[in-house]
PDB file of N, CA and C in Angstrom:
ATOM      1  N   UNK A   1       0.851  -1.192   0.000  1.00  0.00           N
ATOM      2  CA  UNK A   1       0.000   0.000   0.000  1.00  0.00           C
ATOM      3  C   UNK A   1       0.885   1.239   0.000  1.00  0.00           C
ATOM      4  N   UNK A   2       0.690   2.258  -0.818  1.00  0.00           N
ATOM      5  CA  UNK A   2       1.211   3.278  -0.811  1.00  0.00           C
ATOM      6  C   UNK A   2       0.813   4.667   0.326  1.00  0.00           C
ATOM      7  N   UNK A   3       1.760   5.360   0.579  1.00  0.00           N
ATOM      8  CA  UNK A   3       1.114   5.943   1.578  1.00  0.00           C
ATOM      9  C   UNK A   3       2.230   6.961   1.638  1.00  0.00           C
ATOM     10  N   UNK A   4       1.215   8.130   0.912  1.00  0.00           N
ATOM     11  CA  UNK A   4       2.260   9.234   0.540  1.00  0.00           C
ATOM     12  C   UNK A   4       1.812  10.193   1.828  1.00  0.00           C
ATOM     13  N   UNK A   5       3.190  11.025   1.948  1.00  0.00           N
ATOM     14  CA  UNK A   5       2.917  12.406   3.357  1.00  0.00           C
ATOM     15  C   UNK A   5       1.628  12.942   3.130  1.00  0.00           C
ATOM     16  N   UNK A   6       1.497  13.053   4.289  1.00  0.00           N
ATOM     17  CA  UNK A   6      -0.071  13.737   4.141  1.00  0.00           C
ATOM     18  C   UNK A   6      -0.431  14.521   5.521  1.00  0.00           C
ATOM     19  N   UNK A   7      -1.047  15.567   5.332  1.00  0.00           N
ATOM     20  CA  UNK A   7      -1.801  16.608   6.298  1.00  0.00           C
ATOM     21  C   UNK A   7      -3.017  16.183   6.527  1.00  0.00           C
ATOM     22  N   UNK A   8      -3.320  16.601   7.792  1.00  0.00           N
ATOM     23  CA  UNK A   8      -4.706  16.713   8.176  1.00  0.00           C
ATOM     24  C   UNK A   8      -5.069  18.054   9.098  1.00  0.00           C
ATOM     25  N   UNK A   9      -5.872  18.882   8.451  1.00  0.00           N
ATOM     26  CA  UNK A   9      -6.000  19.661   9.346  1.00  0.00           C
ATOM     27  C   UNK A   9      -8.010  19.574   9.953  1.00  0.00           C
ATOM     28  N   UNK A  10      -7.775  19.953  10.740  1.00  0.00           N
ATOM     29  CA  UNK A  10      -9.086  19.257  11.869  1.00  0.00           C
ATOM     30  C   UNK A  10      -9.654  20.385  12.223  1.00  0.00           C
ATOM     31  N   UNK A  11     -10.765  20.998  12.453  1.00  0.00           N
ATOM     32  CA  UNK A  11     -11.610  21.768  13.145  1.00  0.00           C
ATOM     33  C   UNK A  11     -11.706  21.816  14.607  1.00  0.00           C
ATOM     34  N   UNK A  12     -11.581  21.683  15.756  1.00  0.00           N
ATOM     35  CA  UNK A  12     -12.417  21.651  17.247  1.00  0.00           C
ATOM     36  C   UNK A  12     -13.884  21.458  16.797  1.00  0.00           C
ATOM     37  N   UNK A  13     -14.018  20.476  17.454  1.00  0.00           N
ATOM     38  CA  UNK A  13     -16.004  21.024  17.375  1.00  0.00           C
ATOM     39  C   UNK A  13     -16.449  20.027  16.320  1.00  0.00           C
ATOM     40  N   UNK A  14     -16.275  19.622  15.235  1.00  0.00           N
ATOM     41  CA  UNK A  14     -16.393  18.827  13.875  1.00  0.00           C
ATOM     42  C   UNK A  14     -17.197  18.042  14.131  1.00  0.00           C
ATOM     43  N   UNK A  15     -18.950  17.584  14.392  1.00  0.00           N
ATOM     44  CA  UNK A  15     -19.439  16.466  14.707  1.00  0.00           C
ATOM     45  C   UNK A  15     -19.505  15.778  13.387  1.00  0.00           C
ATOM     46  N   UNK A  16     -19.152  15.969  12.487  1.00  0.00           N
ATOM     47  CA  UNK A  16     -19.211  15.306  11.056  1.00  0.00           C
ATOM     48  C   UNK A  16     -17.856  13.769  11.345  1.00  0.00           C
ATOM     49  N   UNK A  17     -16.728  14.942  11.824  1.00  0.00           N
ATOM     50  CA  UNK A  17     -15.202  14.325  12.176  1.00  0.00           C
ATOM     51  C   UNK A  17     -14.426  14.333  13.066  1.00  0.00           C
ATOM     52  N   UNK A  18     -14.649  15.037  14.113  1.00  0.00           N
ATOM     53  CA  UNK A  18     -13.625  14.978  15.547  1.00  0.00           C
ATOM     54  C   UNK A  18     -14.640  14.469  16.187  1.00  0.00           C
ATOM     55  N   UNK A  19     -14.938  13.219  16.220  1.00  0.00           N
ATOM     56  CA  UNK A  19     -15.801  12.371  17.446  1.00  0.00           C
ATOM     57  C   UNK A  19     -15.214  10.823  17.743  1.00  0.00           C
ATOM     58  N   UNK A  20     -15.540  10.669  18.548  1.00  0.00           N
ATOM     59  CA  UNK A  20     -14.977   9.090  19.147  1.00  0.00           C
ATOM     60  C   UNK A  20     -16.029   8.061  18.945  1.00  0.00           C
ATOM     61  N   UNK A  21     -15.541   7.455  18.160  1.00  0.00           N
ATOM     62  CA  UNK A  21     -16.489   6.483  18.096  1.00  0.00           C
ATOM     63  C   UNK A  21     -16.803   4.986  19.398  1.00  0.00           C
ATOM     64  N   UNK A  22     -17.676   5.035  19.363  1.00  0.00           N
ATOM     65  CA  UNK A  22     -17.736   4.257  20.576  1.00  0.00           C
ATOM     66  C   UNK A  22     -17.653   2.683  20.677  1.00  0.00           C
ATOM     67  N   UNK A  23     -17.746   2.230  19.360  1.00  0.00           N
ATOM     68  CA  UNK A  23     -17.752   1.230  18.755  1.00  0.00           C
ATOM     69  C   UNK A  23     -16.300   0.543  18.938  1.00  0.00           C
ATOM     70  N   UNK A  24     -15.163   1.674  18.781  1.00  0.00           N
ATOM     71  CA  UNK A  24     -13.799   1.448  18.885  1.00  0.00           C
ATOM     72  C   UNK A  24     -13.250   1.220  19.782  1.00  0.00           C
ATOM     73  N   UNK A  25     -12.397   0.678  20.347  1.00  0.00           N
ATOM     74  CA  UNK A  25     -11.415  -0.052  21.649  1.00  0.00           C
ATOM     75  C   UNK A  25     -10.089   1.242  21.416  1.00  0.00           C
ATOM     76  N   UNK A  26     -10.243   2.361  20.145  1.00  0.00           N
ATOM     77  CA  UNK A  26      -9.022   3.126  20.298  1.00  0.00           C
ATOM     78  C   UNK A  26      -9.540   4.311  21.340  1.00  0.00           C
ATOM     79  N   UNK A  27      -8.728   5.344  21.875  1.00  0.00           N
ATOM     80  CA  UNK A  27      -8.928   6.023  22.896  1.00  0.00           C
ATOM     81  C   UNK A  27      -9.527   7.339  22.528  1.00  0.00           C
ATOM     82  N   UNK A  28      -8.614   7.631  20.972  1.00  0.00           N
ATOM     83  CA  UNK A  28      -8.772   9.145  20.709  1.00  0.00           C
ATOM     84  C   UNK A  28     -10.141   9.245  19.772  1.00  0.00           C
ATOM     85  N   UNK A  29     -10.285   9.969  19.463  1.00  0.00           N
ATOM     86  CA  UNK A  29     -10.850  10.725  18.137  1.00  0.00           C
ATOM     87  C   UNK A  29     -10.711   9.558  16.678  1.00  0.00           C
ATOM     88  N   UNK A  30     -11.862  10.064  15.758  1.00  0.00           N
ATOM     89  CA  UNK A  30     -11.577   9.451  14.288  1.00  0.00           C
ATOM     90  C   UNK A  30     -10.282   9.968  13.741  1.00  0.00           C
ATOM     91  N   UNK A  31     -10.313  10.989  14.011  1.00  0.00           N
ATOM     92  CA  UNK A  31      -9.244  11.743  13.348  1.00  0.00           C
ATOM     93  C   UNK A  31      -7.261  11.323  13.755  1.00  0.00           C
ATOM     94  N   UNK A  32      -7.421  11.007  15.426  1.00  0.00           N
ATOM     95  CA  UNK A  32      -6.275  10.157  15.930  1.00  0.00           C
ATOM     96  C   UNK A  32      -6.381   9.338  15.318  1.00  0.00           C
ATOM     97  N   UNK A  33      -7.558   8.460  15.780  1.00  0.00           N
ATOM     98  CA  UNK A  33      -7.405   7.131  15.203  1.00  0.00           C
ATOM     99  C   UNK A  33      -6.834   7.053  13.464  1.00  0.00           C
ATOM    100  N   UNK A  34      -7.452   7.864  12.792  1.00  0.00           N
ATOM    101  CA  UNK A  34      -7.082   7.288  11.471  1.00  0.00           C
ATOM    102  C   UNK A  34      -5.220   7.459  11.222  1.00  0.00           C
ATOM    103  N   UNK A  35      -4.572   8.928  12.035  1.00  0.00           N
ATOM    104  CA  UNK A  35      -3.180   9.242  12.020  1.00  0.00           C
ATOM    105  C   UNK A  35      -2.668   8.200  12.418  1.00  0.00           C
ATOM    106  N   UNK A  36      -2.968   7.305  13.769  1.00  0.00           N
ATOM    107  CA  UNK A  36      -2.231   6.624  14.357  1.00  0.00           C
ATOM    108  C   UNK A  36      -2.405   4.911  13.079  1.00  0.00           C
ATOM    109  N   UNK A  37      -3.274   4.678  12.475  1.00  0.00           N
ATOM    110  CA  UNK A  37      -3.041   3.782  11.492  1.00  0.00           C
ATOM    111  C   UNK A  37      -2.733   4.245  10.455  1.00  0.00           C
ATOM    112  N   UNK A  38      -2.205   4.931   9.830  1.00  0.00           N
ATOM    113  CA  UNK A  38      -1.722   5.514   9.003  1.00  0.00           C
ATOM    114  C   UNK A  38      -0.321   5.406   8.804  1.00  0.00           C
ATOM    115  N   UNK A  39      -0.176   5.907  10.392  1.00  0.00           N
ATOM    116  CA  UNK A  39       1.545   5.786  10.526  1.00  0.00           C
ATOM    117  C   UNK A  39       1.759   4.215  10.778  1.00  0.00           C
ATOM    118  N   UNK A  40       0.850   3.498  11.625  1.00  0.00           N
ATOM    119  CA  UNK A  40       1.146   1.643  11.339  1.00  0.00           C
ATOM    120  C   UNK A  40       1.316   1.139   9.886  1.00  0.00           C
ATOM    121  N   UNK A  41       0.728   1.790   8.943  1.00  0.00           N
ATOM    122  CA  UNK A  41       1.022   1.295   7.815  1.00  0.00           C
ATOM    123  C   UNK A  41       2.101   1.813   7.037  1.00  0.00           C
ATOM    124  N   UNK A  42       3.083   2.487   7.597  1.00  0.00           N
ATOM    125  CA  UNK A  42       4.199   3.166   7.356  1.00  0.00           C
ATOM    126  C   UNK A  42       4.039   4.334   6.392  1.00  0.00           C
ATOM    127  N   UNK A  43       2.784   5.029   7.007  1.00  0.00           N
ATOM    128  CA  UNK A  43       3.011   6.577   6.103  1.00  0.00           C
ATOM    129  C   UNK A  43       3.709   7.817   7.372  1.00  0.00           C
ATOM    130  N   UNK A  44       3.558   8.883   6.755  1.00  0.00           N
ATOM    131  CA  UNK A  44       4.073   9.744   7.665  1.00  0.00           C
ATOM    132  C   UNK A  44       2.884  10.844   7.316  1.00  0.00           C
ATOM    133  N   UNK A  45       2.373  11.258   8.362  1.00  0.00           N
ATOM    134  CA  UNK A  45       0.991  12.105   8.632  1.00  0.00           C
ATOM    135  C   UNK A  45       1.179  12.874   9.552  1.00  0.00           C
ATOM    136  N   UNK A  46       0.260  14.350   9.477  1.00  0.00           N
ATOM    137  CA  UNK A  46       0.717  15.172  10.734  1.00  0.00           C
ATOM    138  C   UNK A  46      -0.608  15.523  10.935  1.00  0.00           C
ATOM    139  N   UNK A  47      -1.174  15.657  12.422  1.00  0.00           N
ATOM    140  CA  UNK A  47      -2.661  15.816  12.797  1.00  0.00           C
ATOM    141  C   UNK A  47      -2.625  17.707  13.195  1.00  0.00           C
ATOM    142  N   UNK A  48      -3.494  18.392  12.407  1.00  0.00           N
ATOM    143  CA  UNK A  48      -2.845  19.564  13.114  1.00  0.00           C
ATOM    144  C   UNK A  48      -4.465  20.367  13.166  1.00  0.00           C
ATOM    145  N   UNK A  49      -4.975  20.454  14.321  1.00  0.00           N
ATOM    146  CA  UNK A  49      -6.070  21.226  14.874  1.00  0.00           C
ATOM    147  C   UNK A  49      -6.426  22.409  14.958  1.00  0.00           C
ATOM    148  N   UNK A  50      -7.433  22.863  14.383  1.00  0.00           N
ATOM    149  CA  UNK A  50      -7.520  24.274  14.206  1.00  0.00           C
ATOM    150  C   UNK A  50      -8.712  24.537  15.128  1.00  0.00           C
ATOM    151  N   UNK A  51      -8.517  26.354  15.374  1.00  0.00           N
ATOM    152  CA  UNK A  51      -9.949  26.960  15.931  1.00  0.00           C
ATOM    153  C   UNK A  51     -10.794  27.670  14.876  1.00  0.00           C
ATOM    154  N   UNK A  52     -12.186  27.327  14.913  1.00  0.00           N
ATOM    155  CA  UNK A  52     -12.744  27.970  14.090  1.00  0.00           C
ATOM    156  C   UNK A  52     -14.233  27.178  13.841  1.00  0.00           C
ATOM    157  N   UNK A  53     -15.325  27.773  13.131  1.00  0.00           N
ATOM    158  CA  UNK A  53     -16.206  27.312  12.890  1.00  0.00           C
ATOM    159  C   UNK A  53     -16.173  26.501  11.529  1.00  0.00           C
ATOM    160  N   UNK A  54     -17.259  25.427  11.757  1.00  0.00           N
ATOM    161  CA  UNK A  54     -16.871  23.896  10.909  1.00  0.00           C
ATOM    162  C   UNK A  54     -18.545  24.192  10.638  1.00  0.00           C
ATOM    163  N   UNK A  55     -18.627  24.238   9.186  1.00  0.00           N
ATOM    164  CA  UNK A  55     -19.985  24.264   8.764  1.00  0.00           C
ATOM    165  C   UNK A  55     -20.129  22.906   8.043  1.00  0.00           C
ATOM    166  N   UNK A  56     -20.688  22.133   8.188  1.00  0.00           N
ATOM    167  CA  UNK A  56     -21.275  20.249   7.241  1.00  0.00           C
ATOM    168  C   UNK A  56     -21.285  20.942   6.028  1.00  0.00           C
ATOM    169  N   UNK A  57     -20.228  20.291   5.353  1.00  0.00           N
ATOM    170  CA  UNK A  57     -20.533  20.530   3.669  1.00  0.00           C
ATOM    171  C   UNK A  57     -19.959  21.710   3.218  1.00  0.00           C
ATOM    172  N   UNK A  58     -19.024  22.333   3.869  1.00  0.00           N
ATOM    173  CA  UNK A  58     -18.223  23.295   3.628  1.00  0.00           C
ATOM    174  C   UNK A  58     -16.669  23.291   4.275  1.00  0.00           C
ATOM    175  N   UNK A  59     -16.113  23.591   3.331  1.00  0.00           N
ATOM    176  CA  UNK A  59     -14.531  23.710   3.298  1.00  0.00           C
ATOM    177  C   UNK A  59     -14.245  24.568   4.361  1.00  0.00           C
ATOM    178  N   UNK A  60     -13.427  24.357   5.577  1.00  0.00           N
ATOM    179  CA  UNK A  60     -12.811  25.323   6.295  1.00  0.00           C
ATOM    180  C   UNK A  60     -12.015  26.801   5.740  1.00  0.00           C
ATOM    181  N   UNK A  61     -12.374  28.053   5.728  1.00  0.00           N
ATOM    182  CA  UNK A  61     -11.987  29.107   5.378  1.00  0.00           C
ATOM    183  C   UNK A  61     -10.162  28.946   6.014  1.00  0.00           C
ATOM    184  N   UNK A  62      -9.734  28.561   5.233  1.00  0.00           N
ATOM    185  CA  UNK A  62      -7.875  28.838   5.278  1.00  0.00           C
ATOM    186  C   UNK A  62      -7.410  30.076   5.467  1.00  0.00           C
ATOM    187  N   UNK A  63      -8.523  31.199   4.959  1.00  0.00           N
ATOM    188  CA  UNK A  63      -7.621  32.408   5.390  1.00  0.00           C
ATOM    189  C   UNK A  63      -7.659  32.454   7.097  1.00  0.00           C
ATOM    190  N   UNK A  64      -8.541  31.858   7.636  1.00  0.00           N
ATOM    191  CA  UNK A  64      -8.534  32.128   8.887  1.00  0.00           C
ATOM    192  C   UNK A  64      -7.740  31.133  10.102  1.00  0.00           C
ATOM    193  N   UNK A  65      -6.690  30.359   9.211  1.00  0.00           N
ATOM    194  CA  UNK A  65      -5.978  29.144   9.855  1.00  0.00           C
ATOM    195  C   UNK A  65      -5.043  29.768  10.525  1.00  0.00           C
ATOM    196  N   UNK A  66      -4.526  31.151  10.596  1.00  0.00           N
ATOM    197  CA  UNK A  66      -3.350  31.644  10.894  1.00  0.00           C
ATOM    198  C   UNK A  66      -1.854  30.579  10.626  1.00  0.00           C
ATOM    199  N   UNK A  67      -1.066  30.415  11.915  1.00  0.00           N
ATOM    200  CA  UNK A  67       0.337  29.776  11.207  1.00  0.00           C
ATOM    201  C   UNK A  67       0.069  28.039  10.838  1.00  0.00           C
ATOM    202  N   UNK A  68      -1.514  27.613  10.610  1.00  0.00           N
ATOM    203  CA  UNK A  68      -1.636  26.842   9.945  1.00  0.00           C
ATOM    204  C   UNK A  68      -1.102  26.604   8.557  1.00  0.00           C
ATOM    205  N   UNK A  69      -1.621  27.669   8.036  1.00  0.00           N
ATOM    206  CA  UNK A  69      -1.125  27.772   6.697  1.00  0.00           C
ATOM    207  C   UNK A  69      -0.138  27.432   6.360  1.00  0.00           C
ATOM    208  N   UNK A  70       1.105  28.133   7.487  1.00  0.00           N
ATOM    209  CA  UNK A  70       2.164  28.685   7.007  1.00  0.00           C
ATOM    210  C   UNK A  70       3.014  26.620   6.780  1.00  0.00           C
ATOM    211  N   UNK A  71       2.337  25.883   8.032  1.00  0.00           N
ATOM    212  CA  UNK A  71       2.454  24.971   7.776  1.00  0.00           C
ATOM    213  C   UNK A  71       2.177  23.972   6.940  1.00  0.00           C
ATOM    214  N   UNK A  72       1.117  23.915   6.254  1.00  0.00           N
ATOM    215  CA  UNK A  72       0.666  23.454   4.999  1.00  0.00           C
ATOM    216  C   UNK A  72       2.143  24.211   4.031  1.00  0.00           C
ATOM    217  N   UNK A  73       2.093  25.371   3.436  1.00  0.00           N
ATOM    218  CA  UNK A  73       3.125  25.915   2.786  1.00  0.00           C
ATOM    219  C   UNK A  73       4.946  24.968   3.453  1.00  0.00           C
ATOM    220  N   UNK A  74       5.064  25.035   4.346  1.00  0.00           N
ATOM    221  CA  UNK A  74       6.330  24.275   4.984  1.00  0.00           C
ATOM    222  C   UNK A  74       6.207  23.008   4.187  1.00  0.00           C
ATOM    223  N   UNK A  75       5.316  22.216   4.540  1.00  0.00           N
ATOM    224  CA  UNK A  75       5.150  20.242   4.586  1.00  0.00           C
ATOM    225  C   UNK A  75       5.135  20.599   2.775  1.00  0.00           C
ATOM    226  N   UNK A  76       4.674  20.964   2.196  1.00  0.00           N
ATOM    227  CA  UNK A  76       4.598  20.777   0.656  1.00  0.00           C
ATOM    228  C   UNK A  76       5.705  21.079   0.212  1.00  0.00           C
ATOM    229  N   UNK A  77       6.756  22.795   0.508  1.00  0.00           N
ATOM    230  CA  UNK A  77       8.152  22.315   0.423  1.00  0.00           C
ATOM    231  C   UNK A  77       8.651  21.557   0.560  1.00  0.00           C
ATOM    232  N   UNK A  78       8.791  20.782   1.749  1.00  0.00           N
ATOM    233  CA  UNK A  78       9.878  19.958   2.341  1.00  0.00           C
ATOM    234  C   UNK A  78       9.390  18.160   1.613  1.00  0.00           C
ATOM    235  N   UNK A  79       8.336  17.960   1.283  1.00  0.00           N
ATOM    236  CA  UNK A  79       8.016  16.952   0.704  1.00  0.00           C
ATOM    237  C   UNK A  79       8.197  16.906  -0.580  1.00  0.00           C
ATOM    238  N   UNK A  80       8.470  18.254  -1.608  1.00  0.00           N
ATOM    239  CA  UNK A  80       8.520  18.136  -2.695  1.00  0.00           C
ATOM    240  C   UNK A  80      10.479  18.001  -3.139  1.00  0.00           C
ATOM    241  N   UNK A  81      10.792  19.073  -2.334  1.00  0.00           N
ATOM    242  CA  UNK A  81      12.062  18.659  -2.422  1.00  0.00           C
ATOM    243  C   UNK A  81      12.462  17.613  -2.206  1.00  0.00           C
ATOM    244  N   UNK A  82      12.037  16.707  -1.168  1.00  0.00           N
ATOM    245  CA  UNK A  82      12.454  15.225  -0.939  1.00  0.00           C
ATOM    246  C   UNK A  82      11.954  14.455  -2.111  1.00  0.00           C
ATOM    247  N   UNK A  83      11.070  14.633  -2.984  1.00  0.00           N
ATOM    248  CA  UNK A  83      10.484  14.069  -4.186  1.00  0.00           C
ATOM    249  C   UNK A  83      11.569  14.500  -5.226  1.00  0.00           C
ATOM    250  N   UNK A  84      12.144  16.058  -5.449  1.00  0.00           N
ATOM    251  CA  UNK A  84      13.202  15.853  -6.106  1.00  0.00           C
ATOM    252  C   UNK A  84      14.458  15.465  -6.303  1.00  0.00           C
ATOM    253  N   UNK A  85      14.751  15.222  -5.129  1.00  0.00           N
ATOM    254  CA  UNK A  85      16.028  14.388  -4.713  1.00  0.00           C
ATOM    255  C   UNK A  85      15.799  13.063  -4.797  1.00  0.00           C
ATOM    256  N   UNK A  86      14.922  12.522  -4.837  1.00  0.00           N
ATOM    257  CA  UNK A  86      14.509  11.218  -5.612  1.00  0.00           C
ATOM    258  C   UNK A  86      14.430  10.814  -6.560  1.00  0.00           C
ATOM    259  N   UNK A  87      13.938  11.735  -7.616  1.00  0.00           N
ATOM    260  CA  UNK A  87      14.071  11.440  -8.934  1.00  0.00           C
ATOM    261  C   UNK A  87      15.205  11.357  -9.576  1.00  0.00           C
TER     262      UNK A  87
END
């Protein structure tokens, strides 16, 4: 299975996606849970939580992520360069 770097950025509050399922024997959140198998399957993922309002069916407004962003902008450098040093 392939399992390229990948972001997640998360809302507070998200009943669509930051909830615990109860069904599960894991401790955290869907959103842990899915990072923490993610990385079992040898990807590399970063869980990164934001404040802000989470509307169902709408995209989180990015201008309002503050040094979220700046991190999204970081991880896509640093992953692409490692992609060109590969090739």
């Amino acid at each position: 299975m392939v399992t390229p770097p990948a972001l997640w950025f998360q809302a507070h509050g998200d009943l669509m996606h930051d909830y615990k399922d109860e069904d599960s024997s894991f401790p955290g959140n869907e959103p842990q849970r899915f990072v923490a198998n993610y990385r079992k399957a040898g990807g590399e993922i970063d869980l990164i939580y934001f404040e802000g309002p989470r509307m169902v069916g709408h995209s989180p407004d990015l201008t309002k992520m503050g040094a979220n962003f700046d991190c999204m902008i970081e991880f896509a450098a640093t992953h692409l360069k490692a992609g060109q040093k590969a090739a």
